[in-house]
Protein backbone atom coordinates (compact mmCIF):
# COMPACT_ATOMS: atom_id res chain seq x y z
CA UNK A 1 58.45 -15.69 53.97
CA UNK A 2 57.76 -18.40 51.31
CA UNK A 3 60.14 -18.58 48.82
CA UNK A 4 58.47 -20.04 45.43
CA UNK A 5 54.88 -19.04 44.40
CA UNK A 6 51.50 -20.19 42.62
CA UNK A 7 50.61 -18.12 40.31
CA UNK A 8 47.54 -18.19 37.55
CA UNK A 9 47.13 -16.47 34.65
CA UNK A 10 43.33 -15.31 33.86
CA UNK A 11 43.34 -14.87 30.44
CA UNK A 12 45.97 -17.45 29.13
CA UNK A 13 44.53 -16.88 25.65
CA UNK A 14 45.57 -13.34 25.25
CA UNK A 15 48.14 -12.35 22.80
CA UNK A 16 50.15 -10.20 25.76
CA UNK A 17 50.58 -13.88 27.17
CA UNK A 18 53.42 -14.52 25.52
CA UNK A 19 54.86 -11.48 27.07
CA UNK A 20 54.27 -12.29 30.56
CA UNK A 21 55.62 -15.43 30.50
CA UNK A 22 58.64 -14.61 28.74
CA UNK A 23 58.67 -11.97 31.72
CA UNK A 24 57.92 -15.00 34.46
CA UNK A 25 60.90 -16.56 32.40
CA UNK A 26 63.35 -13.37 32.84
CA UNK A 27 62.74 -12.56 36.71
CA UNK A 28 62.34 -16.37 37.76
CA UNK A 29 65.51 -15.35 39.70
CA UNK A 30 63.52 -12.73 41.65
CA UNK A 31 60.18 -14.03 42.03
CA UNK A 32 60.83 -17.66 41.82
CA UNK A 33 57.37 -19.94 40.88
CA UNK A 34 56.65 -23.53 42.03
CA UNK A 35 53.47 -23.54 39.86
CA UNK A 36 51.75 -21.43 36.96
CA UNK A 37 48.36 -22.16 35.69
CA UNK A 38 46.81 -20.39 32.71
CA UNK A 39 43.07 -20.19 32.20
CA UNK A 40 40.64 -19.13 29.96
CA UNK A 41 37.07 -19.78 28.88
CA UNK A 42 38.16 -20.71 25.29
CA UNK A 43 39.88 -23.74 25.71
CA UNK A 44 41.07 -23.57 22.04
CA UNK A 45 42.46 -20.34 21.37
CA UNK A 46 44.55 -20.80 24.87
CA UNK A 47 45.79 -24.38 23.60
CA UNK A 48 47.53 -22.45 21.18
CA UNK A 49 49.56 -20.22 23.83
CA UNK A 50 49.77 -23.26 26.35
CA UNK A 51 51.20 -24.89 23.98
CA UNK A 52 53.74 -22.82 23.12
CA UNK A 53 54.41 -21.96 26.50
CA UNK A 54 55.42 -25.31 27.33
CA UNK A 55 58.32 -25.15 24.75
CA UNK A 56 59.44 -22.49 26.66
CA UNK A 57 59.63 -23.51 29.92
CA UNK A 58 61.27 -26.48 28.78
CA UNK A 59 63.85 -24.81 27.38
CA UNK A 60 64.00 -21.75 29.76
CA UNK A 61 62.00 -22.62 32.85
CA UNK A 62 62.25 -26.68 33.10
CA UNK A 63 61.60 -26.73 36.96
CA UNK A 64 58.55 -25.14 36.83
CA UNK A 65 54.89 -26.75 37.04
CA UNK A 66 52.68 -25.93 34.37
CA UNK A 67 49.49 -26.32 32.80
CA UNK A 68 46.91 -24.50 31.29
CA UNK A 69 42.99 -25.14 31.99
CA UNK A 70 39.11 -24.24 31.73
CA UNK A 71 38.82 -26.26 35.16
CA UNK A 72 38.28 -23.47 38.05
CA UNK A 73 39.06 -25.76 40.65
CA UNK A 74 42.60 -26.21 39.07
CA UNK A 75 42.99 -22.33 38.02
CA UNK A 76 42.01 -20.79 41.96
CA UNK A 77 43.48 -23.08 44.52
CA UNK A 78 46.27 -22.80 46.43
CA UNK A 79 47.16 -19.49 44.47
CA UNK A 80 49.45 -16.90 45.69
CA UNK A 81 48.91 -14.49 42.91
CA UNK A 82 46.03 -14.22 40.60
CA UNK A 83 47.42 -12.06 36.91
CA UNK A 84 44.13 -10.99 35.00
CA UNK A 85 43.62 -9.73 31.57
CA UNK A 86 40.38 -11.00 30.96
CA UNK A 87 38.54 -9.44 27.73
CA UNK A 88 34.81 -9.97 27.73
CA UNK A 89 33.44 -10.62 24.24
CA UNK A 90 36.84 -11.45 22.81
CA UNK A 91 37.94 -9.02 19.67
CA UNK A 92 33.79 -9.63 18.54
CA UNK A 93 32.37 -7.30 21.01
CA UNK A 94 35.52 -4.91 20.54
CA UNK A 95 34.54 -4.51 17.35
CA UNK A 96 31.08 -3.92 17.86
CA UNK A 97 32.57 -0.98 20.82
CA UNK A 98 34.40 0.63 18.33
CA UNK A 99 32.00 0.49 15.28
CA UNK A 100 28.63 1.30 16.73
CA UNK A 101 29.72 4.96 17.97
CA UNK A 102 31.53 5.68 15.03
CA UNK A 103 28.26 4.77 13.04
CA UNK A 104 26.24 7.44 15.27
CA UNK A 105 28.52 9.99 14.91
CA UNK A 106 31.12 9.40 18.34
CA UNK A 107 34.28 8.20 18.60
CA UNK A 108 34.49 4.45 18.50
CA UNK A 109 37.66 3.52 21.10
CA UNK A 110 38.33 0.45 23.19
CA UNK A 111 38.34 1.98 26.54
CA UNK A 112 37.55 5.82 26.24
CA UNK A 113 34.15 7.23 25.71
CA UNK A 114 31.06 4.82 24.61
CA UNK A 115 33.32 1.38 23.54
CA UNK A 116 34.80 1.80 26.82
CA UNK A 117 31.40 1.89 28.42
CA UNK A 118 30.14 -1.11 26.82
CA UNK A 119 33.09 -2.93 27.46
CA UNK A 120 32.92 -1.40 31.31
CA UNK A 121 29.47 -3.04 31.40
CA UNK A 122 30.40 -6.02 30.04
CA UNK A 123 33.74 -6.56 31.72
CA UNK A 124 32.27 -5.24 35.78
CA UNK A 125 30.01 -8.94 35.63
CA UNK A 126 33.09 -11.09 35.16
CA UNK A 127 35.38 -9.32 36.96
CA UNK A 128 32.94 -9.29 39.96
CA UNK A 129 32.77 -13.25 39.41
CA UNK A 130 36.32 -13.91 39.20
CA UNK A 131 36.74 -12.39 42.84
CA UNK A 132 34.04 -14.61 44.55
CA UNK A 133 35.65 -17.63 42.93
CA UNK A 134 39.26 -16.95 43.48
CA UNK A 135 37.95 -15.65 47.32
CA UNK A 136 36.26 -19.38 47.77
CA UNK A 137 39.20 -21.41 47.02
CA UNK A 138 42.33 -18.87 47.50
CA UNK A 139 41.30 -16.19 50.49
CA UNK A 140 44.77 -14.56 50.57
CA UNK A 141 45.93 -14.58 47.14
CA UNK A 142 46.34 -10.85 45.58
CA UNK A 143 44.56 -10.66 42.73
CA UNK A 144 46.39 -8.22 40.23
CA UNK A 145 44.22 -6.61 37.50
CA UNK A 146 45.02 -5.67 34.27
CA UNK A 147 41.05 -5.76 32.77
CA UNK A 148 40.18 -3.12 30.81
CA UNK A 149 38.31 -0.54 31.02
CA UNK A 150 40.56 -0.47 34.44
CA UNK A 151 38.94 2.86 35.64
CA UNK A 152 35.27 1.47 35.60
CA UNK A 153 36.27 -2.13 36.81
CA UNK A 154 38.65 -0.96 39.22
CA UNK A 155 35.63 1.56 40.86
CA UNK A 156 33.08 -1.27 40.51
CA UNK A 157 35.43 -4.14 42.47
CA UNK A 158 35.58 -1.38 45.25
CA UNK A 159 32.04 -0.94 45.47
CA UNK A 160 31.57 -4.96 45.90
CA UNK A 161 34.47 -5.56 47.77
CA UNK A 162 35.32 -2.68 50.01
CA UNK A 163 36.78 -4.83 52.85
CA UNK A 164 39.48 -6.94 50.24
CA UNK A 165 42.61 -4.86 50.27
CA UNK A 166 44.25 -7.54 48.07
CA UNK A 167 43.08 -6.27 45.09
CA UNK A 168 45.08 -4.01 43.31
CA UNK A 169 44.17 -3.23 39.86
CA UNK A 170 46.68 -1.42 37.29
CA UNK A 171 47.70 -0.16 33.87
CA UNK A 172 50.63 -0.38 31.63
CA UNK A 173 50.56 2.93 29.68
CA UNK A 174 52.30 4.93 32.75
CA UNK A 175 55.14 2.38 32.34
CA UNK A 176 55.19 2.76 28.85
CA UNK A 177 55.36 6.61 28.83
CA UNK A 178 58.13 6.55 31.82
CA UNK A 179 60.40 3.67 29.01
CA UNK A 180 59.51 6.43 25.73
CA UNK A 181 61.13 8.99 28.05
CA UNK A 182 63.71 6.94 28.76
CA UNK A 183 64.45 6.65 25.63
CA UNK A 184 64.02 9.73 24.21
CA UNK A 185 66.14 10.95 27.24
CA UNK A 186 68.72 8.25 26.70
CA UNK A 187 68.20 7.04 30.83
CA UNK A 188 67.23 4.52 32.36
CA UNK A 189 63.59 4.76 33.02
CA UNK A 190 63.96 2.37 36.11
CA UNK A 191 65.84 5.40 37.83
CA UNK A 192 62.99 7.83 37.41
CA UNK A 193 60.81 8.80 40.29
CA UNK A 194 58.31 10.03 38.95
CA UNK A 195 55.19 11.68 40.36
CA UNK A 196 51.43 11.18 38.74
CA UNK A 197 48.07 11.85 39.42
CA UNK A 198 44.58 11.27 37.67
CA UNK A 199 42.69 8.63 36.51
CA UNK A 200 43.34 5.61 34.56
CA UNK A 201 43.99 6.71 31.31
CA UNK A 202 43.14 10.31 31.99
CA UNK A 203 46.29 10.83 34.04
CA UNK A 204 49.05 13.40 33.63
CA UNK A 205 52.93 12.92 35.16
CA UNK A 206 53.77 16.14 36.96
CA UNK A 207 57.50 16.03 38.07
CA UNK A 208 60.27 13.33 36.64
CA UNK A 209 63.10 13.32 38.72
CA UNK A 210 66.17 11.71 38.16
CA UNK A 211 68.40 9.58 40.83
CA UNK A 212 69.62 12.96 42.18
CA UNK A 213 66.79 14.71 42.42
CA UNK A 214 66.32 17.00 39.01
CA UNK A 215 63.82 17.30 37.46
CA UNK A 216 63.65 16.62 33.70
CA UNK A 217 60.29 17.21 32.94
CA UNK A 218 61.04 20.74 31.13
CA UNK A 219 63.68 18.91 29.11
CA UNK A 220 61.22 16.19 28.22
CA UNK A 221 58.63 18.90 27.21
CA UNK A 222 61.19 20.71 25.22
CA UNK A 223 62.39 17.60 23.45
CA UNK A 224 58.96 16.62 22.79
CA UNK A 225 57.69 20.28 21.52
CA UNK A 226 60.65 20.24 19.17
CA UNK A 227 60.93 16.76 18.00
CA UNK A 228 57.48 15.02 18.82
CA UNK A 229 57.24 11.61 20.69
CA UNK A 230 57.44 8.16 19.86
CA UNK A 231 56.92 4.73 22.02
CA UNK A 232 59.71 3.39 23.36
CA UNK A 233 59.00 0.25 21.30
CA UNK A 234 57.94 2.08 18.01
CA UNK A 235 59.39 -0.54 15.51
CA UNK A 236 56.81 -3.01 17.11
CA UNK A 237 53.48 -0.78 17.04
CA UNK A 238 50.70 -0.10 14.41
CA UNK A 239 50.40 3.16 12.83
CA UNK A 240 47.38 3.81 14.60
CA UNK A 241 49.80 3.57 17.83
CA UNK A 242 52.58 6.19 16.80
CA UNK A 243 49.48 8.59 15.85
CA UNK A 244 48.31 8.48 19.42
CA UNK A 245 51.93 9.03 20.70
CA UNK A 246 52.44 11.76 18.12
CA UNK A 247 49.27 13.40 19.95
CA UNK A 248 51.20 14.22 23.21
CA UNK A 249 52.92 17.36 21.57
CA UNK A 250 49.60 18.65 20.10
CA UNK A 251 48.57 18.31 23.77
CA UNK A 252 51.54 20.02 25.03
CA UNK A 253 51.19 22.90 23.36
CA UNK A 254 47.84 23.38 24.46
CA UNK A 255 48.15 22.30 28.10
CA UNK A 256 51.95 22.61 28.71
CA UNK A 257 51.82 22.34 32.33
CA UNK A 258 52.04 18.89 32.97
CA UNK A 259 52.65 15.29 30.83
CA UNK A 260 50.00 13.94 29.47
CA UNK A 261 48.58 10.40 28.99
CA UNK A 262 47.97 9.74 25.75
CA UNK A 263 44.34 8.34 26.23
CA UNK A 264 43.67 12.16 27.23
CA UNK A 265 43.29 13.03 23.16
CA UNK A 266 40.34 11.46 22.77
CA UNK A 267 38.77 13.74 25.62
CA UNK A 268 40.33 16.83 24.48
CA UNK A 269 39.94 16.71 20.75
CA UNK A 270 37.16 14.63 20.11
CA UNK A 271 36.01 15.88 16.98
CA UNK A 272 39.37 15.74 15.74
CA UNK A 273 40.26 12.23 16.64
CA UNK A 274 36.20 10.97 15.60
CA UNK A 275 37.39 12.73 12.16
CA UNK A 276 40.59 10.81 11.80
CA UNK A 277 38.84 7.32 12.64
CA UNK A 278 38.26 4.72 10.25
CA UNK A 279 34.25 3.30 10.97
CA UNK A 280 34.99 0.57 8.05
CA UNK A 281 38.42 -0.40 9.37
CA UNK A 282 38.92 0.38 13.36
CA UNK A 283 42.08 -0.34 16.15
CA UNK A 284 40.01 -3.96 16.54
CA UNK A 285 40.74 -4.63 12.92
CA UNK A 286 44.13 -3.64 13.14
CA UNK A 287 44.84 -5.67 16.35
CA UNK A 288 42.91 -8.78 14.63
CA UNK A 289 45.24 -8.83 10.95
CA UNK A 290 48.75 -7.86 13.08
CA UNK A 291 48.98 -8.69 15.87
CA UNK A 292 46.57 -11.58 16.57
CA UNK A 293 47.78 -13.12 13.47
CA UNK A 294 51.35 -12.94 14.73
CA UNK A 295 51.50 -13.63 17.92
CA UNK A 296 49.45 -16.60 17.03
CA UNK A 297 51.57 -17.86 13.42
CA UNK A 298 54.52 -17.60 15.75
CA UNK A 299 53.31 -19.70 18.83
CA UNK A 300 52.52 -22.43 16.12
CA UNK A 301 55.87 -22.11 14.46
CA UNK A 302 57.50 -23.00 18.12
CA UNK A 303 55.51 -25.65 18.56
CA UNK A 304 56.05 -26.85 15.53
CA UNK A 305 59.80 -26.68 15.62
CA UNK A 306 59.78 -27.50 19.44
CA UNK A 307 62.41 -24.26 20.02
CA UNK A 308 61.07 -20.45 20.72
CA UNK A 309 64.33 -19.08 19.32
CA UNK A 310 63.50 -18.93 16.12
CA UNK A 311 60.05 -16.82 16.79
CA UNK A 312 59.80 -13.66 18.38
CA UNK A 313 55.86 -13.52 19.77
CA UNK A 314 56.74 -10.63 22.51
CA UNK A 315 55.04 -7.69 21.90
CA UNK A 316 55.28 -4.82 24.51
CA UNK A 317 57.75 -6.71 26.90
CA UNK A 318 56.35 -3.27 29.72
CA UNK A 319 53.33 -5.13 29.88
CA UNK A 320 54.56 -8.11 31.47
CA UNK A 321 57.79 -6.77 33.10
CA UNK A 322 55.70 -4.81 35.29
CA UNK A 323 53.05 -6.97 36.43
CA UNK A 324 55.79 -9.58 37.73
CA UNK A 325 57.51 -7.42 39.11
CA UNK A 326 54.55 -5.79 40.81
CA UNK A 327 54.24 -9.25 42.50
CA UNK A 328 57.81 -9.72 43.23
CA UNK A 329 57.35 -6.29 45.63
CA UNK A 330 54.52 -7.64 47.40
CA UNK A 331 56.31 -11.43 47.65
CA UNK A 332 59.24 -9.48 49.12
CA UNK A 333 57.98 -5.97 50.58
CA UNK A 334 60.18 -4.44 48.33
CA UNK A 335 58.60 -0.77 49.03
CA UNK A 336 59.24 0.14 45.21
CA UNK A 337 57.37 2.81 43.22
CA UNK A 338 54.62 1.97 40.89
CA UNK A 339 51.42 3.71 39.67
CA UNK A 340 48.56 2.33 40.57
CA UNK A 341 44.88 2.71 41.29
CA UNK A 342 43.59 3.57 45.05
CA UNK A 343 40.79 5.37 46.87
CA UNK A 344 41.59 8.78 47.03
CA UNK A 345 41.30 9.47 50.83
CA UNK A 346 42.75 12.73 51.06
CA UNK A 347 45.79 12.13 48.04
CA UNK A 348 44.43 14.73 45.96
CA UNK A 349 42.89 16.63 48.46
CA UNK A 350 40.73 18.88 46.62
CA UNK A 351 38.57 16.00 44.96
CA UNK A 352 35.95 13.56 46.75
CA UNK A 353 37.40 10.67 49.13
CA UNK A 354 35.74 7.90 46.90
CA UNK A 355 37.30 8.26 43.46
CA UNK A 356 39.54 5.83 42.31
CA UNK A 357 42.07 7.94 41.28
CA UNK A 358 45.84 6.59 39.61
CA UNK A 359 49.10 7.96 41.44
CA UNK A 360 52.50 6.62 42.30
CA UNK A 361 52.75 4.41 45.25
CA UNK A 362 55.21 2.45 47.22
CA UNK A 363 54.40 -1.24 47.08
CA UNK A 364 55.50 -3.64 49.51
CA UNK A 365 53.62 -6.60 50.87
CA UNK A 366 50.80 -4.87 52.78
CA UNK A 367 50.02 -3.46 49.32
CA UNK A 368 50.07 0.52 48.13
CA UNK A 369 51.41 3.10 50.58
CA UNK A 370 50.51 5.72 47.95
CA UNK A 371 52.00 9.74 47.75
CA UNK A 372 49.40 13.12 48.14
CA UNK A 373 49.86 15.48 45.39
CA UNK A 374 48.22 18.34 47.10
CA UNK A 375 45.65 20.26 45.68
CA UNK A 376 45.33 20.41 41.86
CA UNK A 377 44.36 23.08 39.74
CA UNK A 378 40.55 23.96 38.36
CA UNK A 379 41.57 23.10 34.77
CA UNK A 380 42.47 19.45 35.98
CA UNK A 381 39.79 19.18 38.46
CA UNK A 382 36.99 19.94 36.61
CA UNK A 383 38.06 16.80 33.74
CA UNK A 384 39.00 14.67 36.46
CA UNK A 385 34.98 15.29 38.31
CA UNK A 386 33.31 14.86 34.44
CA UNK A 387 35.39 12.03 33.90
CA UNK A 388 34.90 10.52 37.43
CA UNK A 389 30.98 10.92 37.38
CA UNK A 390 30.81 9.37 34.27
CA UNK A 391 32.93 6.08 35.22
CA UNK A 392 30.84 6.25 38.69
CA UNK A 393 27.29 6.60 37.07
CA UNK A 394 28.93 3.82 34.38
CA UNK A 395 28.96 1.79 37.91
CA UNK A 396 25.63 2.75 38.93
CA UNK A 397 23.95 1.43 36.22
CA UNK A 398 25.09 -1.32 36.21
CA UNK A 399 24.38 -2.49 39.88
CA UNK A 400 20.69 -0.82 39.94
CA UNK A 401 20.08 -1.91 36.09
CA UNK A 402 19.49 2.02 35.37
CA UNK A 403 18.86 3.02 31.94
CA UNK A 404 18.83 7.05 32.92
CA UNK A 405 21.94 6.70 34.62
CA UNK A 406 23.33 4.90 31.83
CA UNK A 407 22.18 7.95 30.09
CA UNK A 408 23.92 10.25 32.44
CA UNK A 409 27.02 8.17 32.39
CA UNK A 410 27.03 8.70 28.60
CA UNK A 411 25.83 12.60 28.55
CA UNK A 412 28.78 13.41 30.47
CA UNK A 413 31.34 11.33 28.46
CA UNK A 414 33.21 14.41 26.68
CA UNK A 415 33.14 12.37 23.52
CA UNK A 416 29.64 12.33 23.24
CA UNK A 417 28.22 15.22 25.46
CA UNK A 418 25.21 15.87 23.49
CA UNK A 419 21.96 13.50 25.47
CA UNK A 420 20.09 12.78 22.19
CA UNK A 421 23.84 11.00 20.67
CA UNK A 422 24.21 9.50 23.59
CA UNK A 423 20.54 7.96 23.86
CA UNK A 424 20.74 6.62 20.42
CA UNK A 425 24.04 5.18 21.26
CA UNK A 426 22.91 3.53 24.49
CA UNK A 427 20.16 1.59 22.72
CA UNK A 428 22.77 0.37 20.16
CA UNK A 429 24.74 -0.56 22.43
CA UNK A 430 22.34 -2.22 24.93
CA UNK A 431 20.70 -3.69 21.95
CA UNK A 432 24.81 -5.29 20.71
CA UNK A 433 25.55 -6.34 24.43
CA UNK A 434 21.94 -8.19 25.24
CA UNK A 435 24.09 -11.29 26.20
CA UNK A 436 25.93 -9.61 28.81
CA UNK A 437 24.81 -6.58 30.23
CA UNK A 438 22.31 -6.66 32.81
CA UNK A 439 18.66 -5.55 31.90
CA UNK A 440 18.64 -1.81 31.87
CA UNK A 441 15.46 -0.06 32.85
């Protein structure tokens, strides 16, 4: 069993960089690197993060090799573990995904409904690109996938690559909702064992049990119904992040079976939430005056005073927590719990064998050993099917360059629904994303 890694960082420009180095930085102890390379196409905006990043590992990781780099060659060889949180079209196209809908009358969202499906379009290309190139210069190296829209990507990297069972692609929110419990819970959310099923952000947690066994999903509901819900990390998010949380009760009420992920509002209420969005001022704008500026100001200010401890640039610390130690159970078949994305086969076994569905699963270094949930009931199955066929015929289109299943894809998006909204959306859309979507026809 080795006992230091290579790992690379696809997307060193991001601003949840910071994050998951400062993560690398925490667990060196546990997953212990002999090289980390960050890359990104735009060699500027990650010289501001490399940068920085080498003030920290100077001060906090000096052994380590590092370097950051637009050179492929450099990036994929002799990896262990490829990280990737690639975002096609920078915060531009996001924009543009969240502003177009909203123009024609649909919500306007990063990952759910129409933005999602541009950004699924966009993001399926690259993603599908990265894999041959990491394949051709590291064969064995997992590839670990944060890319949004996962559900899409994660369905559309199966379809290319159904023989490469070392890619394993994954969210953060689950983690996020199992630290807010925590929290609101006052546990540890580390001891929960908790059991999930659905799709990537269209997911619900079922059970919650604690270390011996109880269940505290009714007190979680209860708490929730009477007080409402916040992040774990609410003193760091945007307002437009502690509405979405504040959701989940409104949600409880009405479904009160199970959980829910908080992505799941925009499917249920989507006249509501298309009401309560700004199309002059959208989540893109938010993220690009807060958080981009920040993250970014405070890089420069450590580089500038050659010390981190005087900045604070982490921002979600879940994010990059889990992905290490994600790798750190493969490195050292740990067999612990995570939620991740899979082929169902049977795990929910009253949906098709083929979707991609999102459930807990033990993790060790043959990959996810994931747990059945049974059947579940019609309610859930019939969102999960709409949801599925839309992220499949998403797929679809893309590979055969289909407008009508593009169409399809975009009918059966519950934000949209209606085929005329959805056609005059798709040639918006196809008309913003000329530059990277294939030719639809």
């Amino acid at each position: 069993m080795k006992k230091h890694f290579n790992i690379v960082l696809v997307g060193g420009g991001s601003t949840w960089t910071p994050g998951l180095l400062k993560a690398l930085c925490k667990l060196k102890a546990r997953l212990p690197l002999k090289k980390l390379v960050m890359f990104d196409v735009n060699s500027e905006r990650q010289a501001v993060i490399g940068d920085y990043a080498k003030v920290l590992f100077s001060e906090e990781y000096p052994e380590l090799e590092f370097t950051y780099t637009t050179d492929e060659d450099v990036a994929f060889s002799d990896m262990d573990f490829i990280f990737c949180q690639m975002r096609t079209g920078g915060y531009a196209m996001r924009e543009k995904d969240e502003k177009i809908p909203l123009s024609l009358g649909v919500i306007g969202q990063e990952t759910c409904g129409a933005g999602g499906f541009a950004y699924g379009m966009r993001s399926i290309r690259d993603m599908i690109a990265l894999v041959e190139k990491v394949r051709a210069r590291s064969p064995e190296a997992w590839i670990l996938n944060y890319t949004n829209p996962a559900a899409i990507v994660a369905d559309a990297l199966n379809k290319r690559f159904p023989q490469d069972k070392r890619i394993l692609n994954i969210c953060d929110q689950p983690v996020n909702l199992l630290r807010s419990y925590g929290r609101l819970l006052n546990r540890d959310p580390a001891t929960f064992d908790p059991v999930y099923f659905g799709l990537n952000h269209f997911g619900w947690f079922t059970h919650l049990y604690d270390e011996n066994g109880h269940d505290l999903a009714p007190e979680l509901k209860a708490y929730i119904a009477a007080n409402g819900f916040k992040p774990a990390d609410a003193e760091q998010r945007d307002l437009s992040w502690l509405d979405t949380y504040a959701a989940v009760a409104d949600m409880l009420r009405d479904f009160p079976d199970y959980l829910p992920n908080t992505y799941l509002q925009y499917y249920l209420y989507p006249e509501y939430k298309f009401a309560k969005l700004d199309p002059n001022f959208t989540r893109a704008n938010e993220v690009i005056n807060g958080r981009e500026k920040r993250v970014f100001e405070e890089c420069r200010t450590a580089v500038a005073e050659g010390t981190t401890r005087n900045v604070h640039v982490v921002h979600n610390d879940a994010h990059g927590d889990m992905i290490v130690e994600l790798a750190e159970a493969i490195a050292f078949n740990l067999k612990k719990k995570f939620i991740v994305m899979v082929p169902n086969n049977g795990l929910v076994e009253n949906l098709d064998d083929d979707v991609m569905v999102e459930l807990t699963a033990e993790i060790g270094c043959n990959g996810p050993r994931p747990y059945g949930v049974g059947k579940i009931p019609t309610f859930y199955k019939g969102l999960i099917e709409q949801q599925f066929a839309y992220e499949r015929l998403t797929v679809e289109a893309w590979f055969e360059g289909s407008y009508t299943k593009a169409l399809q894809a975009l009918t059966l998006n519950r934000t949209i629904i209606d085929a005329k909204k959805a056609r005059r959306v798709l040639d918006a859309l196809i008309e913003a994303n000329k530059e990277y979507w294939p030719e639809l026809r």
